[in-house]
Protein backbone atom coordinates (compact mmCIF):
# COMPACT_ATOMS: atom_id res chain seq x y z
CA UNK A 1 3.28 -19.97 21.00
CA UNK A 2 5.56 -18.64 18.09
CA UNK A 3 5.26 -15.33 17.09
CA UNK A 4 5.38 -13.87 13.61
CA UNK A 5 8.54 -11.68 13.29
CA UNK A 6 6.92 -10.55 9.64
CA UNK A 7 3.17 -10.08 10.36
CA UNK A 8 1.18 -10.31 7.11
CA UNK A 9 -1.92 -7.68 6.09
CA UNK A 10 -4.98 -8.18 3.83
CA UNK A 11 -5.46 -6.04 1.02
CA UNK A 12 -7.93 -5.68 -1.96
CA UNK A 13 -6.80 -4.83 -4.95
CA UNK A 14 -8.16 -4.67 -8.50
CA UNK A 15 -6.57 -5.96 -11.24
CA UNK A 16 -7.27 -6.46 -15.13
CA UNK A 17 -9.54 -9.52 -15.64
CA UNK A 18 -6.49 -10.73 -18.42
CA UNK A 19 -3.94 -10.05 -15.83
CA UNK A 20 -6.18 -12.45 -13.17
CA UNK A 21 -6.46 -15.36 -15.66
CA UNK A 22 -2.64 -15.16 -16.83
CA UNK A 23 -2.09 -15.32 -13.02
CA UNK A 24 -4.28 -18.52 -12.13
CA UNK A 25 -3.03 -19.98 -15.19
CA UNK A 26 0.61 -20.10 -14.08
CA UNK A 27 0.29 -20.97 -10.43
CA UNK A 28 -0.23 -24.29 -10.02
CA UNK A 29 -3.06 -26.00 -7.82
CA UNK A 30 -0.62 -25.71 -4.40
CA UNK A 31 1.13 -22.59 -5.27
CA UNK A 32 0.08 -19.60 -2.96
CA UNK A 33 -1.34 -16.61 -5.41
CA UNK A 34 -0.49 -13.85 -2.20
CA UNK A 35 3.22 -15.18 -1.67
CA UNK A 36 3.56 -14.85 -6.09
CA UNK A 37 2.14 -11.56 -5.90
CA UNK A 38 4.45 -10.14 -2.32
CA UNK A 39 7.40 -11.73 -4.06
CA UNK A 40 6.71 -10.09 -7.49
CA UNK A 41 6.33 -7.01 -5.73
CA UNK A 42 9.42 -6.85 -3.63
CA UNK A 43 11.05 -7.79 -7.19
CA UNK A 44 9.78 -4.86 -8.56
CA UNK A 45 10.99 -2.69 -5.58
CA UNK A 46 14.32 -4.26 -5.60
CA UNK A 47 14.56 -2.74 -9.09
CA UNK A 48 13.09 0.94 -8.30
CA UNK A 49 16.49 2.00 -6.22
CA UNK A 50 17.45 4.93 -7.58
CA UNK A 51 20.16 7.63 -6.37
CA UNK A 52 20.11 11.46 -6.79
CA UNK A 53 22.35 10.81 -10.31
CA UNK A 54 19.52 9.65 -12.02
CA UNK A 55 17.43 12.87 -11.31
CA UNK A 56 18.60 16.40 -12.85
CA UNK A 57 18.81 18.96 -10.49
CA UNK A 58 15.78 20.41 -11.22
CA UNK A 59 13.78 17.55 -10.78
CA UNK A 60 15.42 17.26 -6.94
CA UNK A 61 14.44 20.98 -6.31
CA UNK A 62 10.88 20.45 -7.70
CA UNK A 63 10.87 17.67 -5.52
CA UNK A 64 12.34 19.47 -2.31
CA UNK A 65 10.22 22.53 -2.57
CA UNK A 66 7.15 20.80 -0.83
CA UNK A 67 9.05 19.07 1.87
CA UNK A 68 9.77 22.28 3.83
CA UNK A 69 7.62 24.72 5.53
CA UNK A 70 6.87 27.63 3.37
CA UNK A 71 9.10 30.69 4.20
CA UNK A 72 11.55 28.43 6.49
CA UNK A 73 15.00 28.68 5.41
CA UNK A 74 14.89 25.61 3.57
CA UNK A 75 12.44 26.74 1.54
CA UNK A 76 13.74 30.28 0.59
CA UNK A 77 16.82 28.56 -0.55
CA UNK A 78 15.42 26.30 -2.66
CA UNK A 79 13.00 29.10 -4.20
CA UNK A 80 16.28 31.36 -4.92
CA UNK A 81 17.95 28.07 -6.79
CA UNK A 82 14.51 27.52 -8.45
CA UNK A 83 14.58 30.99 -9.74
CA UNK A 84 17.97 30.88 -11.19
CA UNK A 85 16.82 28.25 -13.82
């Protein structure tokens, strides 16, 4: 027996009614509508790769202030940078 090295999950998702007939209007008769819509969305996440240059500083210690513990050392640093701006 062969084994799946990328198993697949269902999902359910809802999506405008526009959107739905715009889809089933491309695909064609043997095209598979969950392989269009995985590949369209691993486009679009192949496109959302950002690195810490296209956030201000700010916006990375807004973001880091909720990753640590409150009162660690992480997060009294980041509160003292916070508090400079």
């Amino acid at each position: 027996m062969r084994r799946v090295t990328n198993r697949t999950v269902k999902v359910s998702i809802t999506i405008p009614l526009n959107i739905f007939n715009h889809l089933e209007a491309h695909l064609s008769y043997d095209q598979s509508r969950s392989a269009f819509i995985s590949n369209a969305i691993e486009d679009k996440l192949a496109d959302a790769h950002f690195t810490l240059e296209d956030f201000s500083r700010m916006e990375i210690l807004e973001h880091l202030q909720y990753k640590y513990d409150k009162d660690s050392p992480e997060d009294v640093l980041i509160q003292a940078l916070l508090a400079l701006h």
